[in-house]
N, C-alpha and C. Protein backbone atom coordinates (compact mmCIF):
# COMPACT_ATOMS: atom_id res chain seq x y z
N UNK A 1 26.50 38.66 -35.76
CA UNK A 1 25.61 38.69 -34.61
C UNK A 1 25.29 40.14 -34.26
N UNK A 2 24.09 40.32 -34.22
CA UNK A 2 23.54 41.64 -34.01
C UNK A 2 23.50 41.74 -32.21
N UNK A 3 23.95 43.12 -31.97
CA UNK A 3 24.35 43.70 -30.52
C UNK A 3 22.97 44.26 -30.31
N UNK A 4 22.18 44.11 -29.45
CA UNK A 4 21.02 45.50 -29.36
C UNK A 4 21.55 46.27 -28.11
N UNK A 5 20.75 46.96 -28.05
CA UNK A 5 20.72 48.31 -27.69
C UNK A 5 20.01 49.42 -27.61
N UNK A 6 19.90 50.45 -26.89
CA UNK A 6 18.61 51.37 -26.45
C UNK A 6 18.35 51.97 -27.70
N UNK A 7 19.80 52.19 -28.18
CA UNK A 7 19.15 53.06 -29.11
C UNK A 7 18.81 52.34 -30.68
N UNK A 8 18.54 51.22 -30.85
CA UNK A 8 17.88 50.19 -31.45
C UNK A 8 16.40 50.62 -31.44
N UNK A 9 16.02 51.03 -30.58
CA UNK A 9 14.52 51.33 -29.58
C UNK A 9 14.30 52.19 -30.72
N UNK A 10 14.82 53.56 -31.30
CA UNK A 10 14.68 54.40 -31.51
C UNK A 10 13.74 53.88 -33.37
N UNK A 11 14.34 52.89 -33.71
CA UNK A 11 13.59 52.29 -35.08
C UNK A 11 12.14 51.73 -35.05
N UNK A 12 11.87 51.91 -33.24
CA UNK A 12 10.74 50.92 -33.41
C UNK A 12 9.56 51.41 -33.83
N UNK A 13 9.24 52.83 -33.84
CA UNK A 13 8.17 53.81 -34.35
C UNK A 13 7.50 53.34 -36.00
N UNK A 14 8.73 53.64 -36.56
CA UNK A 14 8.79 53.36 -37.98
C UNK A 14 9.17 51.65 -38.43
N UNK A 15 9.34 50.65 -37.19
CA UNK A 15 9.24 49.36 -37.74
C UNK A 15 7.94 48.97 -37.49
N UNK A 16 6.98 49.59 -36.64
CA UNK A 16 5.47 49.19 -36.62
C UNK A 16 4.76 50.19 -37.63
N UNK A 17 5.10 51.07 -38.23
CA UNK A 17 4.07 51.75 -39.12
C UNK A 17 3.06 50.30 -39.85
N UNK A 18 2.23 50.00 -40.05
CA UNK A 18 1.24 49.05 -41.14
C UNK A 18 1.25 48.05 -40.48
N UNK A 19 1.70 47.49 -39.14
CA UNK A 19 1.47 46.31 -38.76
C UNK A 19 0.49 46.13 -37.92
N UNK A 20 0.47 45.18 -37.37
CA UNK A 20 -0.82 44.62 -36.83
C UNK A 20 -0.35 44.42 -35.41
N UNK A 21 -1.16 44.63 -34.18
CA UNK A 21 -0.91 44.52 -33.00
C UNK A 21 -0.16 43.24 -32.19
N UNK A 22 -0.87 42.54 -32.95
CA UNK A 22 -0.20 41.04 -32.62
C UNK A 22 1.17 40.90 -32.88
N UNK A 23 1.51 41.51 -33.89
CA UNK A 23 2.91 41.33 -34.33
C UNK A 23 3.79 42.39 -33.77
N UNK A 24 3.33 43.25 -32.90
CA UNK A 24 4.59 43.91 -32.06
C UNK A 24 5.36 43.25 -31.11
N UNK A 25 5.11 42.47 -30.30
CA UNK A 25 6.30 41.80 -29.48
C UNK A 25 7.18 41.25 -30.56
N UNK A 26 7.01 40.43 -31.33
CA UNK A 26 7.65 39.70 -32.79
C UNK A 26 8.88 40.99 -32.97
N UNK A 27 8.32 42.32 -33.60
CA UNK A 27 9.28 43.23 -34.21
C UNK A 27 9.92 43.78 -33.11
N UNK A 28 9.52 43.74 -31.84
CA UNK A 28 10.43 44.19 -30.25
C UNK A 28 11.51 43.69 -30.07
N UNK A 29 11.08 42.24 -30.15
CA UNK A 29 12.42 41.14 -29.58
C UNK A 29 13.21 41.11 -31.20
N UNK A 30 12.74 41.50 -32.18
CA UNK A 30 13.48 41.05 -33.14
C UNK A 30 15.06 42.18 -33.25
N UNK A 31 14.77 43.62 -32.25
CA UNK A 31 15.61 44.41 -32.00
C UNK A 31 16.80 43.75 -31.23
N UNK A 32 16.23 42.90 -30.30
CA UNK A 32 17.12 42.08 -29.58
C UNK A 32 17.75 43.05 -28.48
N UNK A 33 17.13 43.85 -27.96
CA UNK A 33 16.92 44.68 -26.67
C UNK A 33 16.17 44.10 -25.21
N UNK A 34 17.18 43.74 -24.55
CA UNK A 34 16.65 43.00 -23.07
C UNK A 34 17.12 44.25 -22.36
N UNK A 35 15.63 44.91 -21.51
CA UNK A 35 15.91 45.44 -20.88
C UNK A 35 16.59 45.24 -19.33
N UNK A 36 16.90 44.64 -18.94
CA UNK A 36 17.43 44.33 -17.96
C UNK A 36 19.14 44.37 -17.79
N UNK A 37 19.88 44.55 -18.81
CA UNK A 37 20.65 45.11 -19.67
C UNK A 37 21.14 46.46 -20.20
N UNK A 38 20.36 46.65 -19.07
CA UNK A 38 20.47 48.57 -20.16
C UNK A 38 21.26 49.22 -18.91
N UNK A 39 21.30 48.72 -17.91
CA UNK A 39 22.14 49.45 -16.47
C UNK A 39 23.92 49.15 -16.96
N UNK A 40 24.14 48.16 -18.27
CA UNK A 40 25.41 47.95 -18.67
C UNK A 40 25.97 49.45 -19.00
C-alpha cells in the first residue's frame, strides 16, 4: 500500500510531461495525496 505525501507532489511535473489535460486529475489522485492531510 502506497503512503502519499507532499513530497509525492514533487513527481508531478515530470508525470504530466505528454499528457493530455483531461488526464491530470487521473495522474494527481493516482499520487494518492489528500490534501487535507498535510497538517499531519
Amino acid at each position: 500500500m502506497s503512503v502519499g505525501s507532499f513530497r509525492n507532489l514533487l513527481a508531478l511535473p515530470h508525470l504530466l510531461v505528454g499528457s493530455k489535460m483531461a488526464d491530470m486529475p487521473s495522474i494527481y489522485w493516482s499520487l494518492n495525496y489528500w490534501p487535507v492531510e498535510a497538517d499531519r
